[in-house]
Protein backbone atom coordinates (compact mmCIF):
# COMPACT_ATOMS: atom_id res chain seq x y z
CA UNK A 1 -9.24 3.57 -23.76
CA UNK A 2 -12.03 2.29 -22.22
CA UNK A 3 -10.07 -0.36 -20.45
CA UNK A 4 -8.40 2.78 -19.15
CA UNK A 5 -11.00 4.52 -17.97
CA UNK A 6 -12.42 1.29 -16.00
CA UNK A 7 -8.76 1.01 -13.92
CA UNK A 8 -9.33 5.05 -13.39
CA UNK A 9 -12.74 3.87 -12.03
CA UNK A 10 -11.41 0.98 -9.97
CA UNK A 11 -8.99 3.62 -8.18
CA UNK A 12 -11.71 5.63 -7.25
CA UNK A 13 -13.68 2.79 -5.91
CA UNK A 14 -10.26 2.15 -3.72
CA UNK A 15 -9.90 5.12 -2.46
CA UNK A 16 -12.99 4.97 -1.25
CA UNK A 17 -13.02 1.47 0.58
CA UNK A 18 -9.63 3.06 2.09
CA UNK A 19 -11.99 6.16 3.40
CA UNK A 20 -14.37 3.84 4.77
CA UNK A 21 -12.20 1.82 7.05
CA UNK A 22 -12.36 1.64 10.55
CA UNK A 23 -9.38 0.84 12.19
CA UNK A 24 -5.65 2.36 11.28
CA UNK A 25 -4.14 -1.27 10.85
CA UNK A 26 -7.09 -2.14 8.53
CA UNK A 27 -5.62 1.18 6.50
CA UNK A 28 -2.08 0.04 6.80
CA UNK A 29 -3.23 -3.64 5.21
CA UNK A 30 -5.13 -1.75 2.60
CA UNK A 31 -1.94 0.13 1.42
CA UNK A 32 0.25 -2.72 1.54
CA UNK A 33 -2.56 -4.62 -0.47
CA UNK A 34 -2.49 -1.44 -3.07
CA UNK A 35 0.93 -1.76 -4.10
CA UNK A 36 0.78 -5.60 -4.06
CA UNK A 37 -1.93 -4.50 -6.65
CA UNK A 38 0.09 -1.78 -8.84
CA UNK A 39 3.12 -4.27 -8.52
CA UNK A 40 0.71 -6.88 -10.44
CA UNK A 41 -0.43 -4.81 -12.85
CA UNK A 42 2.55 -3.19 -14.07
CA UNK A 43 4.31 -6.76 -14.53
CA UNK A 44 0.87 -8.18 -16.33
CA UNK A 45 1.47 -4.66 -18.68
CA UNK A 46 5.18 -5.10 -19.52
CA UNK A 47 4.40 -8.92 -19.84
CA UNK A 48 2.08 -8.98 -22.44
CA UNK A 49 4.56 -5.63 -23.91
CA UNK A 50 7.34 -7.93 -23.76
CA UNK A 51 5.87 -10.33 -25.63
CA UNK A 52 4.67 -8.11 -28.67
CA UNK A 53 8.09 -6.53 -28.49
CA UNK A 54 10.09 -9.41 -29.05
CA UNK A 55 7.55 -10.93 -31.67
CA UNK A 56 8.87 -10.95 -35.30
CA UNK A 57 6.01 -8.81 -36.88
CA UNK A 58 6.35 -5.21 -35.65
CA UNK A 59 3.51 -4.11 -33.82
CA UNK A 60 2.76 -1.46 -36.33
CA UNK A 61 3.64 -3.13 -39.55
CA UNK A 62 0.52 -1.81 -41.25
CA UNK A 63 1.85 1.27 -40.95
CA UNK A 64 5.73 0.37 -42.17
CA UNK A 65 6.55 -0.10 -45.51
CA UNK A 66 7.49 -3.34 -46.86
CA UNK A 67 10.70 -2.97 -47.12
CA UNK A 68 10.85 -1.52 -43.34
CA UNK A 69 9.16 -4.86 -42.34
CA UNK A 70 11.44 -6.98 -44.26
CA UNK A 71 14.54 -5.33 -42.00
CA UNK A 72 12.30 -5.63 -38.68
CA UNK A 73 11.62 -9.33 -39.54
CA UNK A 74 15.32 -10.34 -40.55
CA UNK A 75 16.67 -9.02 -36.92
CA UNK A 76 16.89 -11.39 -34.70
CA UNK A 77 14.15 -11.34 -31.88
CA UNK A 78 14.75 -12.86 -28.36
CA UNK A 79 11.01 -15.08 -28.77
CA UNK A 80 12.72 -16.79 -32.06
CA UNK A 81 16.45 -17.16 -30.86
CA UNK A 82 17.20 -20.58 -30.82
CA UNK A 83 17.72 -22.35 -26.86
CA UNK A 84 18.74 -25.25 -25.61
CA UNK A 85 18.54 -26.64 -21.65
CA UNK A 86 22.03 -28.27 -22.41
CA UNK A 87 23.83 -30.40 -24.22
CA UNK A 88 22.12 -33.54 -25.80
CA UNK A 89 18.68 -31.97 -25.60
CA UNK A 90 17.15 -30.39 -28.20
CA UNK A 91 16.60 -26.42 -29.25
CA UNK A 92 13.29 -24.60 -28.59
CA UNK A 93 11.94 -21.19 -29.10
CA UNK A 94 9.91 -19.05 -26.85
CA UNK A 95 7.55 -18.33 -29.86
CA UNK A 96 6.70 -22.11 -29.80
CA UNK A 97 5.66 -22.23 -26.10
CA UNK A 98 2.27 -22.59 -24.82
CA UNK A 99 0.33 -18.89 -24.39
CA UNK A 100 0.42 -19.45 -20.30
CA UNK A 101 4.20 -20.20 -20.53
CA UNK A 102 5.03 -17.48 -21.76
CA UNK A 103 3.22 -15.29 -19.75
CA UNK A 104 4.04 -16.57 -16.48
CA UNK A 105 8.02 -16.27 -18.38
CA UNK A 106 7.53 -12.34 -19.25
CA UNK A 107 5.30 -12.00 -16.10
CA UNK A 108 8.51 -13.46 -14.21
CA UNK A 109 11.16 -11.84 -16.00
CA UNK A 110 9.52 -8.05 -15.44
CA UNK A 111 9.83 -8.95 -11.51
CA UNK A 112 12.99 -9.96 -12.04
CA UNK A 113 13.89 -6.29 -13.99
CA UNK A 114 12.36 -4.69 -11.49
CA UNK A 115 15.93 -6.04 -8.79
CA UNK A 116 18.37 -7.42 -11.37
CA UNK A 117 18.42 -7.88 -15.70
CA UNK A 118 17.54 -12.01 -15.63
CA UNK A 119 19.47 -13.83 -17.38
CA UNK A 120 17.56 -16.26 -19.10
CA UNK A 121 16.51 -13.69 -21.58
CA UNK A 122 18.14 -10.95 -23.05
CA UNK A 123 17.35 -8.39 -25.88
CA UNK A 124 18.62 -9.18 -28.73
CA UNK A 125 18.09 -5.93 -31.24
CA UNK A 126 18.49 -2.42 -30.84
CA UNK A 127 14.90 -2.12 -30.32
CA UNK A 128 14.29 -4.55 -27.74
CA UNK A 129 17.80 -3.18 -26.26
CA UNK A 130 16.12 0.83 -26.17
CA UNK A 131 12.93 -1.04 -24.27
CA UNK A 132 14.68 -2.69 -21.72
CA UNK A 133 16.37 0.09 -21.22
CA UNK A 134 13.24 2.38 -20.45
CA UNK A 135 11.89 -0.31 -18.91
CA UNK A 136 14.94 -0.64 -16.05
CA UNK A 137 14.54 2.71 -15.23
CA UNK A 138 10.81 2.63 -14.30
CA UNK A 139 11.11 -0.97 -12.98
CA UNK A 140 13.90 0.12 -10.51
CA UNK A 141 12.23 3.34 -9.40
CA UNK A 142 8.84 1.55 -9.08
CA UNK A 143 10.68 -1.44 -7.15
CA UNK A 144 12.43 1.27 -4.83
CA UNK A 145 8.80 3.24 -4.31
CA UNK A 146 7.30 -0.23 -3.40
CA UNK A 147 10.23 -0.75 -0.54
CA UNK A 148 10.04 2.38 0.87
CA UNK A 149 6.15 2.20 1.35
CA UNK A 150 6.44 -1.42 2.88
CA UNK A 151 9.20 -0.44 5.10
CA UNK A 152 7.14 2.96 6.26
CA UNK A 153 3.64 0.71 6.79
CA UNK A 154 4.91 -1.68 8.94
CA UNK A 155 7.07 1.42 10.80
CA UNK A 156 3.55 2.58 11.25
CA UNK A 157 1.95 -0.59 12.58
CA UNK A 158 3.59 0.00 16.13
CA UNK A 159 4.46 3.82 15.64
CA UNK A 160 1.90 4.67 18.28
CA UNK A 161 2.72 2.18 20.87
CA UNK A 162 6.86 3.09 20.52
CA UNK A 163 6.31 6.64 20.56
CA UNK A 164 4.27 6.29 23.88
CA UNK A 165 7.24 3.85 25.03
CA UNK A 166 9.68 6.22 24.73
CA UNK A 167 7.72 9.04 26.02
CA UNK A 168 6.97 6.70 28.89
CA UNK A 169 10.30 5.89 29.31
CA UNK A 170 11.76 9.51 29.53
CA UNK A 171 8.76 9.85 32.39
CA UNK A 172 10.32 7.18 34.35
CA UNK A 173 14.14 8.89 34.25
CA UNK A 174 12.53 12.40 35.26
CA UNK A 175 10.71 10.50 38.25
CA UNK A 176 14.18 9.18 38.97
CA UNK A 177 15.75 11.78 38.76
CA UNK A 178 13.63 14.16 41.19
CA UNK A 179 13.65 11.30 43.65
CA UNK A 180 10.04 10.73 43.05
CA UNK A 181 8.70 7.74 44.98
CA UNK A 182 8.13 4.27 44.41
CA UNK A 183 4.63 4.16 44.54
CA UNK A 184 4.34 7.35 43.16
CA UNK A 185 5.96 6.34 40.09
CA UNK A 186 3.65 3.48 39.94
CA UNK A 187 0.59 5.58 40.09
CA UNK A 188 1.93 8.00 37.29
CA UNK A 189 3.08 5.57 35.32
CA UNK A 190 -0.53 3.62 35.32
CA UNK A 191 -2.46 6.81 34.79
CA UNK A 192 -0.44 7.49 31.66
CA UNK A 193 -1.19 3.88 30.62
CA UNK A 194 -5.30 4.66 31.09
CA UNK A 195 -4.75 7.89 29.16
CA UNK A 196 -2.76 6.12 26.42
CA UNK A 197 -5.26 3.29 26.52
CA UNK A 198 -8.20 5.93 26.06
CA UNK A 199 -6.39 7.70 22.91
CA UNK A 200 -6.44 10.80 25.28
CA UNK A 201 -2.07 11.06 24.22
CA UNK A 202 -0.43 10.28 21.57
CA UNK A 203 -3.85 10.39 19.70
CA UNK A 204 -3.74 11.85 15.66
CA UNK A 205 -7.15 12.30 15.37
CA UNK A 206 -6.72 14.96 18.27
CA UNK A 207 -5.12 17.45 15.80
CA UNK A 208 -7.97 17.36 13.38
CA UNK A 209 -10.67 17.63 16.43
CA UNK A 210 -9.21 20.50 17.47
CA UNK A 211 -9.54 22.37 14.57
CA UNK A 212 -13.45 21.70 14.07
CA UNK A 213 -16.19 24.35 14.86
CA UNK A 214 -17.82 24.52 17.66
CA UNK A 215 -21.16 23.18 16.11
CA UNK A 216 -19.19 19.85 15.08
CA UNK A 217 -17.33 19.17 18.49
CA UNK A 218 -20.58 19.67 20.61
CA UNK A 219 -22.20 16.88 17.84
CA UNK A 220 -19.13 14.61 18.85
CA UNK A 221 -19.16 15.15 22.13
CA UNK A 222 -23.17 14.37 22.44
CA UNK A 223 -22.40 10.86 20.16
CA UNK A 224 -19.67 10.30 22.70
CA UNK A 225 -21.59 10.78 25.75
CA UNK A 226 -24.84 9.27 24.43
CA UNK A 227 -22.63 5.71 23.36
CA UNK A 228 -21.85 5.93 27.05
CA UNK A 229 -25.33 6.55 28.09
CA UNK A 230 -26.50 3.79 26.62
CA UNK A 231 -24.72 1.17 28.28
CA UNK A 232 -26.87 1.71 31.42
CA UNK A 233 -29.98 0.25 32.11
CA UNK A 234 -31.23 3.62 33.55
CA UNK A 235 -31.42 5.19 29.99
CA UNK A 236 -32.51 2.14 27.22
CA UNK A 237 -35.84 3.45 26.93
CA UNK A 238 -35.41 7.24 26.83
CA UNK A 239 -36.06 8.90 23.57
CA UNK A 240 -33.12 10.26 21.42
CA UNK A 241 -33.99 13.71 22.62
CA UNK A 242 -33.86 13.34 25.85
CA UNK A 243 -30.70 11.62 25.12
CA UNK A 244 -28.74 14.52 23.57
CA UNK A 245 -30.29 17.03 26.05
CA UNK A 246 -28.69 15.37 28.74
CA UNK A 247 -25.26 14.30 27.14
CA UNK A 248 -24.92 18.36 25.65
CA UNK A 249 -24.72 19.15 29.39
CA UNK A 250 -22.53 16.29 30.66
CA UNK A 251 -19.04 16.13 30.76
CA UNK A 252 -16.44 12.92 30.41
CA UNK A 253 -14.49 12.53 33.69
CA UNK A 254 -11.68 9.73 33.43
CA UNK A 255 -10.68 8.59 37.14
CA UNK A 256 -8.39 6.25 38.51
């Protein structure tokens, strides 16, 4: 429980690094770094599951009766089945493996669940048979989740820059078509560029600013103005008052 309640912690703690990050490719890193994470700790989970599962003790023997344990034990178990790399060298067991062998084996053997059933290992009771089961079906909906955000995240790495492209693009064919000239098309084509460049198009932060009160979008508009301000030698000493007095009255004027 407690172990619980710390990895309910931890995703609060992520979700707030996630809020606090500045740039959208350091958000698209962060959520392909999030499922790298989930991926890991579902296959450390159904490891060390695997492992108790296939043990000859049931996990809740205390709470069989003897007789119910003597039936678990005599099945056979896929940790004490008898293997053998070939012929001439001699049997093993799981069971008899170092701790980290096995791990990395079960830790291995979930990923490989989660595309195909491996088959170095396979169930060998009805119970382990019913887990493996289960487990397929949430490995193979997990595995097809995973896909499907890695394939949308790097979609989204360039989504901007393609969706000006082809906006761009259909520009170019109206300009075409009217006849427009040369250096016409030059000029429109580079003043799109500055307003792309600017996030003044194809910008998604513009939906959200234009939904903010009044009170807010003056504040933004003084921090933009005053970041501008400050890049001139004219105004390094002036006082932050003076600052936002003069920046509530200014306007931003892009020219090319």
């Amino acid at each position: 429980l407690i172990r619980l309640l710390r990895l309910a912690k931890l995703i609060d703690v992520w979700e707030r690094v996630e809020e606090s990050l500045g740039s959208v490719m350091q958000l698209h890193v962060a959520a392909l770094l999030r499922i790298v994470v989930i991926t890991f700790f579902f296959c450390h989970f159904n490891a060390c599951t695997w492992w108790i599962v296939g043990q000859h003790k049931h996990p809740l023997a205390a709470f069989m009766s003897t007789e119910a344990n003597e039936q678990y034990e005599a099945l056979p178990h896929w940790t004490v089945v008898a293997r053998s790399d070939g012929p001439g060298f001699p049997s093993w067991k799981w069971a008899d493996e170092p701790v980290f062998t096995a791990y990395a084996f079960c830790f291995y053997w979930t990923l490989g669940v989660m595309r195909t059933m491996p088959s170095e290992v396979l169930p060998a009771n009805i119970q382990e048979r019913v887990y493996v089961m289960v487990l397929m079906f949430v490995a193979l909906s997990l595995f097809a989740v995973s896909i499907a955000q890695v394939t949308q995240t790097f979609t989204k790495f360039t989504e901007r820059q393609r969706t000006f492209k082809e906006e761009l693009l259909a520009l170019r064919l109206y300009m075409n078509t009217i006849g427009a000239p040369d250096a016409l098309q030059e000029d429109v084509v580079n003043y799109s560029k500055h307003l792309f460049h600017f996030r003044l198009v194809n910008a998604k932060e513009s939906g959200l600013m234009s939904r903010l009160p009044a009170s807010l979008s003056q504040d933004l508009h003084s921090a933009r103005v005053e970041s501008y301000m400050r890049r001139l030698s004219t105004f390094e000493e002036w006082p932050q008052r003076s600052l936002r007095q003069v920046s509530e009255i200014s306007e931003v004027k892009h020219i090319v």
